[in-house]
Protein backbone atom coordinates (compact mmCIF):
# COMPACT_ATOMS: atom_id res chain seq x y z
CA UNK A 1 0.00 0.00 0.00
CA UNK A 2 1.02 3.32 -0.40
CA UNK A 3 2.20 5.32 1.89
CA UNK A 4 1.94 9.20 0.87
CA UNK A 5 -0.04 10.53 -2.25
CA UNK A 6 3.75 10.89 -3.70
CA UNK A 7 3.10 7.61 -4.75
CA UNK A 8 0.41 7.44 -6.35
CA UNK A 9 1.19 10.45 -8.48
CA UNK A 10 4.55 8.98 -9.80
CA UNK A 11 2.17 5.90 -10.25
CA UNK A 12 0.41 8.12 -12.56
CA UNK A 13 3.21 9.38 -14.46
CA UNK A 14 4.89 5.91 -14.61
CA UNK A 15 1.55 4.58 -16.80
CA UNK A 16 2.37 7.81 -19.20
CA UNK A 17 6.16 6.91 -19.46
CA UNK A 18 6.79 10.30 -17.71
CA UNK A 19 9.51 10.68 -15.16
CA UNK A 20 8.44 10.71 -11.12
CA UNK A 21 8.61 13.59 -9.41
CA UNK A 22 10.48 14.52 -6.07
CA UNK A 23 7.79 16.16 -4.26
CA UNK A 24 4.39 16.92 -4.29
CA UNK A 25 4.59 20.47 -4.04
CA UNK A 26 7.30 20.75 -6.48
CA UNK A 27 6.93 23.67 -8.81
CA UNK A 28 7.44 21.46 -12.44
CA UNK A 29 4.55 21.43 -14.98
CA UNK A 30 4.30 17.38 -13.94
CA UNK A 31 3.86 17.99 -10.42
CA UNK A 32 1.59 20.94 -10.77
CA UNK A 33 -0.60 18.83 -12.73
CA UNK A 34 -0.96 16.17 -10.90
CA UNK A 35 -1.61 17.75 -7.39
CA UNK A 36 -4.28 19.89 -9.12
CA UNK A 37 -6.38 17.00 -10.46
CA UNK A 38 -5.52 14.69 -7.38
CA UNK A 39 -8.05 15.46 -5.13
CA UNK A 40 -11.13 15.54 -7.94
CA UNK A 41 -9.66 11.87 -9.24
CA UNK A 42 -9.91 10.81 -5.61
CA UNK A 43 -13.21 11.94 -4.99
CA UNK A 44 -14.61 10.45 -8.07
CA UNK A 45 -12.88 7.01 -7.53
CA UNK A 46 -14.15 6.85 -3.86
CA UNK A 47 -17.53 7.55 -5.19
CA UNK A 48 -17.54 5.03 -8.23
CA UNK A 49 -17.32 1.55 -5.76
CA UNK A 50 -18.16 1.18 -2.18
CA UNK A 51 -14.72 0.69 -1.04
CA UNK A 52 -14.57 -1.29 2.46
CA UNK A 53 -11.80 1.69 3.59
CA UNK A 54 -14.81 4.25 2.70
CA UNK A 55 -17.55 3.33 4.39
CA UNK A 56 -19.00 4.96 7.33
CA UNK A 57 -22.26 4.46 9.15
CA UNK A 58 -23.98 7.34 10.65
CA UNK A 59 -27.69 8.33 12.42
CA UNK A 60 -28.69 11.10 10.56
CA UNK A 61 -29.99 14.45 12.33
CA UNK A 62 -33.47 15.38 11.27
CA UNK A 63 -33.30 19.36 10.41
CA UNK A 64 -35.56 21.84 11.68
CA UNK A 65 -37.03 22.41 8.22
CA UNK A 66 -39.72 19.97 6.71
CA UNK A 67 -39.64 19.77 3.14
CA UNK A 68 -41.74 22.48 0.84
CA UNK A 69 -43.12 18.96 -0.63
CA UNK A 70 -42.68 15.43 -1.48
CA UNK A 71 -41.23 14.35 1.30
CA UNK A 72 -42.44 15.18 5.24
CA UNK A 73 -38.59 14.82 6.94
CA UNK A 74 -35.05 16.35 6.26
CA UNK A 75 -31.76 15.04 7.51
CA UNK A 76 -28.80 16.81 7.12
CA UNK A 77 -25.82 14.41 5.81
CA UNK A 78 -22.56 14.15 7.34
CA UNK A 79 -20.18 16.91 6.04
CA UNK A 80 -17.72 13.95 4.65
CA UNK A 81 -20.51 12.81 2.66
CA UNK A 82 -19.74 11.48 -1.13
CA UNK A 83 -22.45 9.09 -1.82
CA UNK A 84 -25.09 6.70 0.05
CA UNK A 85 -24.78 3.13 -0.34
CA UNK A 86 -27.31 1.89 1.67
CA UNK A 87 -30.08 3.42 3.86
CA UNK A 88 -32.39 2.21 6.70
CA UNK A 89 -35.87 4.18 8.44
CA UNK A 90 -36.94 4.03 11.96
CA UNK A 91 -38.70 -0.01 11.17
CA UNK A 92 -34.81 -1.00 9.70
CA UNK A 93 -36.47 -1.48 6.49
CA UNK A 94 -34.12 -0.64 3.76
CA UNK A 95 -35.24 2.85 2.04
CA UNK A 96 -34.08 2.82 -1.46
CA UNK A 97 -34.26 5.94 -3.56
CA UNK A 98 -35.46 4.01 -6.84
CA UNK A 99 -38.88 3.25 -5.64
CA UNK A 100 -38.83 6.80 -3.71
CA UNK A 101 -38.57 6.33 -0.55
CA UNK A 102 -36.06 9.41 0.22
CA UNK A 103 -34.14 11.37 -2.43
CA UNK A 104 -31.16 14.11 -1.93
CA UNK A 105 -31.28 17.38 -2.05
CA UNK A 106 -28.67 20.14 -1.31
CA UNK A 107 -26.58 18.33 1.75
CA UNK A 108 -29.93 16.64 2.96
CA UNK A 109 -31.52 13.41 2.89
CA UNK A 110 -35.22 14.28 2.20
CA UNK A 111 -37.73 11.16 3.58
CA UNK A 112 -41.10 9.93 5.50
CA UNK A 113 -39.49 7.86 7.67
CA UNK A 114 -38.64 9.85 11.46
CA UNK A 115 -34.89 8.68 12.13
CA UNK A 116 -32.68 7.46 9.56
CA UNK A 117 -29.85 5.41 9.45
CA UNK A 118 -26.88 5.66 6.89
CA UNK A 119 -23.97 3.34 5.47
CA UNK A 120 -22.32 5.47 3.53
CA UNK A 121 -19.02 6.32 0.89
CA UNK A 122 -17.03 9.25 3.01
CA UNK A 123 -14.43 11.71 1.55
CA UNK A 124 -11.44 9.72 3.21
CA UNK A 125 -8.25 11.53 2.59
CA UNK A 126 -6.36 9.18 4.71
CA UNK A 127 -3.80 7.64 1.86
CA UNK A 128 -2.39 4.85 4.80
CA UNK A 129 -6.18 3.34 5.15
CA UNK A 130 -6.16 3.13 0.66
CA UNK A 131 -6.10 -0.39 -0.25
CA UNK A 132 -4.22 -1.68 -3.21
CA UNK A 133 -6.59 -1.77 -5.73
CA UNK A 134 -7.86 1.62 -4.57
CA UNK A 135 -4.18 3.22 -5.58
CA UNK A 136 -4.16 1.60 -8.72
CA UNK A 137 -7.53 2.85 -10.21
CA UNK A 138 -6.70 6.35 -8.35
CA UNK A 139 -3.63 6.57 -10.37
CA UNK A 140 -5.14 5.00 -13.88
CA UNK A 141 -7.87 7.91 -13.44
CA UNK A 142 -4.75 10.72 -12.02
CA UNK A 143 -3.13 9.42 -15.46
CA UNK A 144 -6.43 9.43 -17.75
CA UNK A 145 -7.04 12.90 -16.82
CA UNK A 146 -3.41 14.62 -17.22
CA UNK A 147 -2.24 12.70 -19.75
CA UNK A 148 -2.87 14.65 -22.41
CA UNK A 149 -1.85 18.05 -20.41
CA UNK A 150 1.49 16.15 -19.98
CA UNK A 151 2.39 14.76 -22.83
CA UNK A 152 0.83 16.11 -25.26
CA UNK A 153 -0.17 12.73 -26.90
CA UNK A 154 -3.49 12.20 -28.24
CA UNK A 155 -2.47 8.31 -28.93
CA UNK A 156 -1.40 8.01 -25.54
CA UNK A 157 -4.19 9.89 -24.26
């Protein structure tokens, strides 16, 4: 496993024949690149799978506002939030937002049901808690999305 996002960026620029870097905060046009994008790739990779490292399980807090309509309860979501996996009302019934039984809104878990509970994908930063497989499709999407910035290779690209 990796143990700093170092890594995983010279991971990236390894799978577009580009030399590593040093540092992550070093000032080349490689480096620059990478850091910028780094954070976006990781969010979107956390997001795409529910990754055992990523997954949290919360009680949600029902806000003071109701609703203007649709739904009679709002619960705000935890600020580390990326994406519900799984969902569970007052009766540990399973809600499931296909058949409507809560949708999001704007930070908030809109529902019927009074208390709900949440297994869900979190923003974890934490590289040391990435498992292998997570590195490896962080740095195919790091390289996917600077390749071309980088190189300047459509064929690569």
């Amino acid at each position: 496993m990796a143990t700093s996002d170092l890594q995983i960026y010279n991971s990236a620029l390894i799978k577009m024949g580009e030399e590593t870097i040093a540092s992550t905060d070093a000032s080349n046009k490689r480096a620059r690149l990478v850091n910028e994008q780094y954070d976006k790739c990781r969010r979107e990779v956390l997001r795409a799978h529910p990754w055992n490292f990523a997954l949290k399980r919360a009680e949600l807090s029902e806000d003071a506002s109701a609703p203007a309509f649709g739904y009679t309860n709002r619960f705000t979501l935890p600020s580390d939030y990326l994406r519900a996996w799984k969902a569970w009302g007052s009766d540990n019934d399973t809600l499931d937002s296909e058949i409507r039984k809560y949708a999001e809104e704007n930070n908030f878990l809109l529902t019927d049901e009074d208390s709900v509970f949440l297994l869900y994908i979190y923003d974890c930063q934490d590289v040391t808690l990435f498992d292998a497989q997570f590195e490896e499709v962080l740095a195919l999407r790091l390289a996917a999305d600077t390749c071309y910035a980088i190189t300047q290779s459509r064929s690569l690209m």
